[in-house]
Protein backbone atom coordinates (compact mmCIF):
# COMPACT_ATOMS: atom_id res chain seq x y z
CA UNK A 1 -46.10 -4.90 -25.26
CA UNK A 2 -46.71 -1.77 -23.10
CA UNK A 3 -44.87 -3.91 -20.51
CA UNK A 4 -41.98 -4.66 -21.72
CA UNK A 5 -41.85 -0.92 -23.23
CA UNK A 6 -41.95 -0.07 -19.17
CA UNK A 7 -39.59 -2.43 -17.72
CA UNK A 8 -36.77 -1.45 -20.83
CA UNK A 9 -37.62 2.43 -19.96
CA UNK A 10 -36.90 0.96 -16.16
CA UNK A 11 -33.50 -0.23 -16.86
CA UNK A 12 -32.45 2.43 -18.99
CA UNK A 13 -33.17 4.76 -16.28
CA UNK A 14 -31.31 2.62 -13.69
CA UNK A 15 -28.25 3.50 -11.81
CA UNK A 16 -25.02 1.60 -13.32
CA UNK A 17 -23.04 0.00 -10.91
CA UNK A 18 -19.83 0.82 -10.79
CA UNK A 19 -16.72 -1.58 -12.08
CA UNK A 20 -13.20 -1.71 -11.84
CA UNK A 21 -13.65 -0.63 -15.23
CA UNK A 22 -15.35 2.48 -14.29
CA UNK A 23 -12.42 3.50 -11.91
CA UNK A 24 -10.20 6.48 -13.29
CA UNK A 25 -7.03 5.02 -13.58
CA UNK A 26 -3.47 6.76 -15.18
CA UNK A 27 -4.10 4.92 -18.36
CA UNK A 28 -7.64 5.74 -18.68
CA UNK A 29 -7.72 9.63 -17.78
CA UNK A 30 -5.36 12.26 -19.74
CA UNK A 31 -1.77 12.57 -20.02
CA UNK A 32 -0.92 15.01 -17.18
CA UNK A 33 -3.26 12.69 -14.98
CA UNK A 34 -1.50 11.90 -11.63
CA UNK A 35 -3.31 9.05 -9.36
CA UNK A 36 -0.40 9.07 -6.64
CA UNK A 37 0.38 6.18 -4.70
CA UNK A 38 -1.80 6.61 -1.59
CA UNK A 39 0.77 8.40 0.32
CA UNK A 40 0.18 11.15 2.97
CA UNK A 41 2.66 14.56 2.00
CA UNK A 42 4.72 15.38 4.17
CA UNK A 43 4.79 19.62 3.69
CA UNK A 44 3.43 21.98 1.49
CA UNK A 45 4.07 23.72 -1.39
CA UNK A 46 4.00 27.92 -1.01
CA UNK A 47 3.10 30.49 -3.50
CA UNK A 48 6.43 31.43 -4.10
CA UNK A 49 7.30 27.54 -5.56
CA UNK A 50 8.89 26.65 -2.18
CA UNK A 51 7.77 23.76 0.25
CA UNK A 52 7.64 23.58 3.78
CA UNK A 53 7.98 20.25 5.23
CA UNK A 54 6.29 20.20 8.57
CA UNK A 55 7.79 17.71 11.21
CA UNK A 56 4.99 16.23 13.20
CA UNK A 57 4.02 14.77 9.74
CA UNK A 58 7.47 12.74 9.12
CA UNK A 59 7.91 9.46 10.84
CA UNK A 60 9.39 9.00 13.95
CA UNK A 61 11.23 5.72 14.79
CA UNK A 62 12.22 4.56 18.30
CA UNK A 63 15.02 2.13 17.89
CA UNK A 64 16.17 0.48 21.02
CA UNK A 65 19.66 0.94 22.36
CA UNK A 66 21.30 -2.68 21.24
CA UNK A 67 24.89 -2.26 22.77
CA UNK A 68 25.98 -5.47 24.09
CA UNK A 69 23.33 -7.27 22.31
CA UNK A 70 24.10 -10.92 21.35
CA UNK A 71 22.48 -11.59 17.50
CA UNK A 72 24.27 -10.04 14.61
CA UNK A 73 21.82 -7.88 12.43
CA UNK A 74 22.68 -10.22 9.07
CA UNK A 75 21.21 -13.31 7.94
CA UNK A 76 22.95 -15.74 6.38
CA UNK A 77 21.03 -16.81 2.87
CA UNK A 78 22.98 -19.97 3.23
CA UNK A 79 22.77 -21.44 6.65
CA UNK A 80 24.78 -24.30 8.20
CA UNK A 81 23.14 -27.35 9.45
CA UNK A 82 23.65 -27.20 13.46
CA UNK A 83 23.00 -29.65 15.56
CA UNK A 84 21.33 -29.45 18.98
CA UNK A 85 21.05 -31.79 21.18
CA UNK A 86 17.06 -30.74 21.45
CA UNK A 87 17.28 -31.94 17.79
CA UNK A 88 19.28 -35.16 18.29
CA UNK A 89 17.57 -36.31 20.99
CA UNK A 90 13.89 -35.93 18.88
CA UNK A 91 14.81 -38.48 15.93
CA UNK A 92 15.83 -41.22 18.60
């Protein structure tokens, strides 16, 4: 009796591991409760309801010059069937 008295104490007094469940989410916190979507900002906001955007934060593509380059930038969702003669000479 005294045992089982100890080990229920024991488990009431044990840390809870924590679920998916347990996880604040939007639909589990208040109404003005904003999670975000795991993006970085990109500026600031300033005291007089202004914000700064600061430019080593924004992303910086490097696109390759591609004059005189031989593809076309679209992809057909339909393509034609075309025969090679790698292709022709493989089912022989």
């Amino acid at each position: 009796m005294a045992l089982g008295l100890i080990l229920g104490l024991g488990r009431a007094f044990r840390r809870k591991r924590t679920s998916s469940l347990d996880i604040l989410s939007s639909k589990r916190a208040p109404r003005d409760y904003y999670k975000g979507k795991n993006c970085k900002p990109i500026g600031f906001h300033t005291r007089k309801a202004k914000y700064v955007v600061q430019q080593e934060t924004l992303p910086n593509y490097v696109v390759p010059d591609l004059t005189d380059f031989k593809l076309k930038p679209y992809v057909s969702q339909c393509p034609r069937d075309v025969k090679t003669s790698e292709s022709a000479g493989s089912t022989k």
